[in-house]
N, C-alpha and C. Protein backbone atom coordinates (compact mmCIF):
# COMPACT_ATOMS: atom_id res chain seq x y z
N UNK A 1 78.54 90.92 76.07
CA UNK A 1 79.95 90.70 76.36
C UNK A 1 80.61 92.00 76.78
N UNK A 2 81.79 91.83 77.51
CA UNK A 2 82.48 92.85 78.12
C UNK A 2 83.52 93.81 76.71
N UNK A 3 83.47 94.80 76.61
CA UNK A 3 84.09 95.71 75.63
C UNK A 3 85.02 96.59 76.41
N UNK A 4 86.16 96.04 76.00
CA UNK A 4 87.52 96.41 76.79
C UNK A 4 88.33 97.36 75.55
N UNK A 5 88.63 98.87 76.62
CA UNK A 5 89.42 99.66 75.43
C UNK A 5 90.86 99.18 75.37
N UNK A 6 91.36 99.55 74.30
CA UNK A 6 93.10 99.03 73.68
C UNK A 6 93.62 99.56 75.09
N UNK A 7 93.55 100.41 75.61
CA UNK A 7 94.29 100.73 76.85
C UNK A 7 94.26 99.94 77.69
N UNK A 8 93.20 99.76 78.16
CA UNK A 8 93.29 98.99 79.68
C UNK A 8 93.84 97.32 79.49
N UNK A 9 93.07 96.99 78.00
CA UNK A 9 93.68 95.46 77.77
C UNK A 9 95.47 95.59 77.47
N UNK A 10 96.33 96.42 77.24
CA UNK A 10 97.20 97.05 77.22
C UNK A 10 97.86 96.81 78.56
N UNK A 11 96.91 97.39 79.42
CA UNK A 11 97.83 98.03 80.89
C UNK A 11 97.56 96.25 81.52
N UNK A 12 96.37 95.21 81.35
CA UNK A 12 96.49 94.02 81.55
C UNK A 12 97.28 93.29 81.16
N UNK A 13 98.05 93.72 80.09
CA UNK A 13 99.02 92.43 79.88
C UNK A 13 100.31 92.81 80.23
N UNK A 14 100.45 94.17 80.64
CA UNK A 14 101.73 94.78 80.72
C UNK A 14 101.92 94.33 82.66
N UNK A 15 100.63 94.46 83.09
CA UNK A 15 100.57 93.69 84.48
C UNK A 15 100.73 92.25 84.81
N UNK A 16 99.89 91.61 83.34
CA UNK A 16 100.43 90.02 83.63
C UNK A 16 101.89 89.66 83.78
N UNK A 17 102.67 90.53 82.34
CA UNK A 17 103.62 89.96 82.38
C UNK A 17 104.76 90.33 83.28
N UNK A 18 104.23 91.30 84.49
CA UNK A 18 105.13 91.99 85.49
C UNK A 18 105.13 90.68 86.31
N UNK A 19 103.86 90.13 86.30
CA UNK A 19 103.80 89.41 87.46
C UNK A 19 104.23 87.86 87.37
N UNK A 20 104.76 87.76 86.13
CA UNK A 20 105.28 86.45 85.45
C UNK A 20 107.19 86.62 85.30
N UNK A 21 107.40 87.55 85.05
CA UNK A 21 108.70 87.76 84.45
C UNK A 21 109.43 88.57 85.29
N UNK A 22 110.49 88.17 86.16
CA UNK A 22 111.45 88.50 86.89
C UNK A 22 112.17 89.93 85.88
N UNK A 23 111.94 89.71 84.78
CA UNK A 23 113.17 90.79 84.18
C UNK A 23 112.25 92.17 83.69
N UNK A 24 110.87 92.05 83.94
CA UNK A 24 110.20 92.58 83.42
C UNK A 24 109.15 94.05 84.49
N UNK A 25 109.19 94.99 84.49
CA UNK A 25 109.02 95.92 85.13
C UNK A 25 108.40 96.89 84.80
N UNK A 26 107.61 97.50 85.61
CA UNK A 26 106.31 98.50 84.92
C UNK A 26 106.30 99.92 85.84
N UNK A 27 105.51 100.56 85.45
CA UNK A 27 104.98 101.69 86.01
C UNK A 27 103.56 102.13 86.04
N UNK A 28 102.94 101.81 87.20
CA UNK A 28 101.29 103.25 86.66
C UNK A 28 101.21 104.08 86.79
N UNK A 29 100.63 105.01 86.45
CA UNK A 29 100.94 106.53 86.42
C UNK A 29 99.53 106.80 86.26
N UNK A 30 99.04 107.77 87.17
CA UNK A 30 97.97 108.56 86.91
C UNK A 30 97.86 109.98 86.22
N UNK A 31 97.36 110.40 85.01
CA UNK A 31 97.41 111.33 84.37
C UNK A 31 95.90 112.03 84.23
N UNK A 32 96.13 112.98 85.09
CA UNK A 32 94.39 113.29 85.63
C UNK A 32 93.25 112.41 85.83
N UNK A 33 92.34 112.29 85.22
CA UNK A 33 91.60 111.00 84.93
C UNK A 33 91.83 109.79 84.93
N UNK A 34 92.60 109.49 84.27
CA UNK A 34 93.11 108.13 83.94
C UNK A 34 94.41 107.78 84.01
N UNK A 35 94.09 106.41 84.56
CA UNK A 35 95.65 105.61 84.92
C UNK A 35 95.96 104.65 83.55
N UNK A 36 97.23 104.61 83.77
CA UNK A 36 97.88 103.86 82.72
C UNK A 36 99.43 103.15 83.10
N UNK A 37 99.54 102.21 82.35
CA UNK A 37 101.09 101.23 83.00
C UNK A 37 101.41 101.45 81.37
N UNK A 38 102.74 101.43 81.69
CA UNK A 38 103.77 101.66 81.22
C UNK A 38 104.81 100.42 81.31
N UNK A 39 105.27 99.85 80.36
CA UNK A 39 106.21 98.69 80.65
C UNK A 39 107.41 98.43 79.84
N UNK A 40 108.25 98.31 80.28
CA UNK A 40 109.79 97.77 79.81
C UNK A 40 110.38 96.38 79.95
N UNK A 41 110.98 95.73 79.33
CA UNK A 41 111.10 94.33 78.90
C UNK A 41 113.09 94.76 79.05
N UNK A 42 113.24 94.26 80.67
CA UNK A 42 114.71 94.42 80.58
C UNK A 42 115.54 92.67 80.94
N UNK A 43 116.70 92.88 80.39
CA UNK A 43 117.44 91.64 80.22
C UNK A 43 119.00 92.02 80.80
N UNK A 44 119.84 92.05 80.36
CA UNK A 44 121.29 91.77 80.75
C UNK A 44 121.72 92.98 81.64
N UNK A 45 121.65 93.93 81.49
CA UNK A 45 122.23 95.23 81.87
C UNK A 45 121.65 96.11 82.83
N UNK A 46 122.33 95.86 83.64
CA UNK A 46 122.42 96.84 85.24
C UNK A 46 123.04 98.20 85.15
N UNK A 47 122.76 99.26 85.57
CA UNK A 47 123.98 100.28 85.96
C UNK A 47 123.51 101.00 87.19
N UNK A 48 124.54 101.27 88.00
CA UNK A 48 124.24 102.68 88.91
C UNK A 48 124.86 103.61 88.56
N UNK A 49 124.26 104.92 88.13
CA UNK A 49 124.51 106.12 87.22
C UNK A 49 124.44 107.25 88.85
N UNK A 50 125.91 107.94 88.98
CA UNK A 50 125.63 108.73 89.85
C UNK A 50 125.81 110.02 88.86
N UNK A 51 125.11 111.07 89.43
CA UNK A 51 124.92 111.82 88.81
C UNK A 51 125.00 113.76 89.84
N UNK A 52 125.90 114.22 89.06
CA UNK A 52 126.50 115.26 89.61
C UNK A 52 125.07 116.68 89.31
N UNK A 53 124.74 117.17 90.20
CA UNK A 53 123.60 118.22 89.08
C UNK A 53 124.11 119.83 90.12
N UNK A 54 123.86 120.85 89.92
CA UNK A 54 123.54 122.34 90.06
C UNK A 54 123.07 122.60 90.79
N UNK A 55 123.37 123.24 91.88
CA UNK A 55 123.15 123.37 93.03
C UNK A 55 121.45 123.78 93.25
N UNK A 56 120.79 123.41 94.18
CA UNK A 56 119.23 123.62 94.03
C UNK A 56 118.70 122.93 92.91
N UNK A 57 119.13 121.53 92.71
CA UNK A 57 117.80 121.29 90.88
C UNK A 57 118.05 119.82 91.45
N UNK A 58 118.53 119.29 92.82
CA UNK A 58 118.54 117.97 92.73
C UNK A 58 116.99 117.22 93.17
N UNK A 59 116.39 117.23 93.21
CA UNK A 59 114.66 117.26 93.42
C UNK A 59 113.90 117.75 92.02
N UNK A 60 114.60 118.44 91.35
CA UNK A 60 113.83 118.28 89.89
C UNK A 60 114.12 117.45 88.97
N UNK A 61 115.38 117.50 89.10
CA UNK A 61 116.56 116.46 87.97
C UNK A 61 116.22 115.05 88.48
N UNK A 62 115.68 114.71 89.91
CA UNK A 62 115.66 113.15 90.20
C UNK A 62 114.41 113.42 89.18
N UNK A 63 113.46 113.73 89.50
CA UNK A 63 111.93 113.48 88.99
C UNK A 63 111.94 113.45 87.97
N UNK A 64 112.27 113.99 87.10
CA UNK A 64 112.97 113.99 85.43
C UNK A 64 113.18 112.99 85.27
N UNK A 65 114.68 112.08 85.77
CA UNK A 65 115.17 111.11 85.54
C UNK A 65 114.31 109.94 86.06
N UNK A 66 113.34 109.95 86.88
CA UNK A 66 112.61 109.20 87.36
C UNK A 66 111.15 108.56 85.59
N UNK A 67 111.45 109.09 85.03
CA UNK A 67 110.27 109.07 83.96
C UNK A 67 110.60 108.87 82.79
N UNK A 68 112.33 108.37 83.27
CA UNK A 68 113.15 107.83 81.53
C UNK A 68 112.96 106.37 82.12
N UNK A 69 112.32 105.94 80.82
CA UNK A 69 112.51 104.36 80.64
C UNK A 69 113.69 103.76 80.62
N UNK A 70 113.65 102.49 82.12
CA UNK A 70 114.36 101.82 81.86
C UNK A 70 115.17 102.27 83.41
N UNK A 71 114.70 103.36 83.82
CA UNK A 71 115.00 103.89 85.10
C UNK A 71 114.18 103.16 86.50
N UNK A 72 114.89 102.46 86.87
CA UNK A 72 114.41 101.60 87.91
C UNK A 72 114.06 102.07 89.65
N UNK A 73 114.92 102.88 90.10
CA UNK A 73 115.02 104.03 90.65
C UNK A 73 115.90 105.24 90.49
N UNK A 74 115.83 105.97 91.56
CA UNK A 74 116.40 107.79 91.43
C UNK A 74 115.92 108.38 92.70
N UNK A 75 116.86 108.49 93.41
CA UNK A 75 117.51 108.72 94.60
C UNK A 75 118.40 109.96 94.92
N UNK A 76 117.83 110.86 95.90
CA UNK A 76 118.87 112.11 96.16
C UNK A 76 119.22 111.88 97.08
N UNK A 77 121.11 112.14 97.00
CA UNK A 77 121.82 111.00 97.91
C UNK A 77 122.90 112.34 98.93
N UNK A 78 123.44 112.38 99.71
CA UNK A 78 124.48 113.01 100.22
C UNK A 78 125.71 112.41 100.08
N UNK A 79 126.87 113.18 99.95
CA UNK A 79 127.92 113.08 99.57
C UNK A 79 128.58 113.84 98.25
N UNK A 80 129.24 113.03 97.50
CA UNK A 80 130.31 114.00 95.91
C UNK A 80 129.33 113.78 94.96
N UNK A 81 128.30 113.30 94.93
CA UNK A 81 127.29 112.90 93.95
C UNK A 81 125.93 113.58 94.95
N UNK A 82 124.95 113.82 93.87
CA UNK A 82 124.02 114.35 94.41
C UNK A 82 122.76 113.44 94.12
N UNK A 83 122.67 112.51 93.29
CA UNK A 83 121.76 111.92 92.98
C UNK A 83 122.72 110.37 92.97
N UNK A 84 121.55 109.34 92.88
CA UNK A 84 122.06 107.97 92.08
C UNK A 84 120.62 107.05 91.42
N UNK A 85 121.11 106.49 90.53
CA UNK A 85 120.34 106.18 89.72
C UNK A 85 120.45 104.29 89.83
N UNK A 86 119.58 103.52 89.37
CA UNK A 86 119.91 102.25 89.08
C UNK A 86 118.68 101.93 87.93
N UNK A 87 119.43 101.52 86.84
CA UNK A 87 118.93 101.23 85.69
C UNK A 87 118.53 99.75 85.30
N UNK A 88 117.98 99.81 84.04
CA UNK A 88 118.21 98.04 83.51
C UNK A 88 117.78 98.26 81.74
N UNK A 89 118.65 97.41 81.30
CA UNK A 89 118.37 97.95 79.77
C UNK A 89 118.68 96.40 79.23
N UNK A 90 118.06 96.57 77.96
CA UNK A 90 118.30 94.72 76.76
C UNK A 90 120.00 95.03 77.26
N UNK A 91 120.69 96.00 76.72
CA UNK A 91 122.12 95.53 76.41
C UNK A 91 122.86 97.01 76.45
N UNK A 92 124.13 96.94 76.47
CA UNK A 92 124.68 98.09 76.71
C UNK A 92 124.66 99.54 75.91
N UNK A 93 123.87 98.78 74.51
CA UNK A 93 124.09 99.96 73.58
C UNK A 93 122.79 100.57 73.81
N UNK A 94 121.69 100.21 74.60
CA UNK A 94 120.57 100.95 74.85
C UNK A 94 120.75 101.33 76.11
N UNK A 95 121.78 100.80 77.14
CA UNK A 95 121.72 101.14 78.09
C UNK A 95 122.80 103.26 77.58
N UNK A 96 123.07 103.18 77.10
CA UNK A 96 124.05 104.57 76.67
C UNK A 96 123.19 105.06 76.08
N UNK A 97 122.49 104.52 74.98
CA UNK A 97 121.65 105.69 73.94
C UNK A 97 120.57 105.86 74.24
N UNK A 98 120.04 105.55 75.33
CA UNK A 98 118.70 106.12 75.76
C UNK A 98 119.03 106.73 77.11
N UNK A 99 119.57 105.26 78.17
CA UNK A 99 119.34 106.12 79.81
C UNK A 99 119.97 107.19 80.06
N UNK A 100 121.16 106.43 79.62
CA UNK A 100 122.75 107.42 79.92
C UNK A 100 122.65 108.80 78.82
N UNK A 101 122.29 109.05 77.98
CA UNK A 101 122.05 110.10 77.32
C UNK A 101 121.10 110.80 77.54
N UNK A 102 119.57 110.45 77.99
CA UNK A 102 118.70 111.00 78.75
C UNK A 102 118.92 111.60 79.71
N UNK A 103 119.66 111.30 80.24
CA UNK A 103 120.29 111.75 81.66
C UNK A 103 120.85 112.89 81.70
N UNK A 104 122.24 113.11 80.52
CA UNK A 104 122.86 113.95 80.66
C UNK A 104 122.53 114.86 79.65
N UNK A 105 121.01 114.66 78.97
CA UNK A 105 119.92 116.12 78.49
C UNK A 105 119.30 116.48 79.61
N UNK A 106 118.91 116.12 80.56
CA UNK A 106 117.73 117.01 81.09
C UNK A 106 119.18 118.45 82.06
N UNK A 107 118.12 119.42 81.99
CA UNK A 107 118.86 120.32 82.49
C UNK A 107 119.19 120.46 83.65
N UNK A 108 120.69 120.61 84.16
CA UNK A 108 120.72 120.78 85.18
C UNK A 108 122.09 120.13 85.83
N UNK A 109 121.79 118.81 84.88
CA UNK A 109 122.84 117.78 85.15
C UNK A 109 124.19 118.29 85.03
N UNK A 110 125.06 118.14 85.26
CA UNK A 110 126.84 118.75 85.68
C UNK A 110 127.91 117.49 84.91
N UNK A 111 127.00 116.00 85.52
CA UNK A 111 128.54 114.90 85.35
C UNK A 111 127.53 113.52 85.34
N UNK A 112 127.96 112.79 84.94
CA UNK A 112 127.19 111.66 85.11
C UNK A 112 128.96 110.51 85.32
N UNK A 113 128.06 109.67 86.06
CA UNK A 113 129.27 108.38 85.70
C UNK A 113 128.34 107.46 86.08
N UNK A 114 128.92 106.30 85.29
CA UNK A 114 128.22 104.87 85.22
C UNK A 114 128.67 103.90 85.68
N UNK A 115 128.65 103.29 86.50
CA UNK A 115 128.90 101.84 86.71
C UNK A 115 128.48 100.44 86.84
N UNK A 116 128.66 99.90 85.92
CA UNK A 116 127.63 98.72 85.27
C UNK A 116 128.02 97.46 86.15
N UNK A 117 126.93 96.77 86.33
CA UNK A 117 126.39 95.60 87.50
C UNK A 117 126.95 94.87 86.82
N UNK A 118 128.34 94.27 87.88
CA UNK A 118 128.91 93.25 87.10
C UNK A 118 128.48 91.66 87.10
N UNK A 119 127.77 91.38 89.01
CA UNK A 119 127.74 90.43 89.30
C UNK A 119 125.91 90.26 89.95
């Protein structure tokens, strides 16, 4: 019989259920050797987070923000904002205490503002 490690049967169901569930969204990531998915289980909550950063760090600060869960994309944009973000979280209080606070730790960042998907 086939002997499957916790990982990969892991990264299989985190793929099934990408491919079943509209609300449901993943990542693979290759980490030298080995690949791995990564998955988040999102429901009600949208935001586009623009995000103000320091002159020269907008190409580090996206990639940063690109690797917080729950971060859907991250985008370096032209105009009064230098970046924009579009999120998805269970509900608003994770959408603040993880994305939106993640955000405005990594270094670099200046301003954040949020505006949550109404429709």
């Amino acid at each position: 019989m086939w002997e499957l490690s916790a990982k990969f049967e892991r990264c299989c169901k985190i793929i099934f259920q990408a491919l079943h569930d509209p609300l449901f969204s993943f990542k693979i990531e290759k980490n030298k050797n080995t690949i791995f998915a990564k998955g988040v289980l999102y429901m009600d909550t949208s935001a586009y987070i623009f995000v103000e950063v320091t002159q020269g760090k907008s190409r580090e600060v996206s990639q940063a923000i690109a690797q917080i869960a729950g971060v859907v994309s991250s985008h370096i944009v032209t105009g009064p904002y230098d970046i924009i973000v579009f999120a998805r979280a269970q509900d608003i209080q994770i959408l603040w205490g993880r994305l939106i606070s993640g955000i405005q730790a990594i270094p670099g960042v200046v301003r954040t503002i949020t505006n949550i998907v109404a429709e």
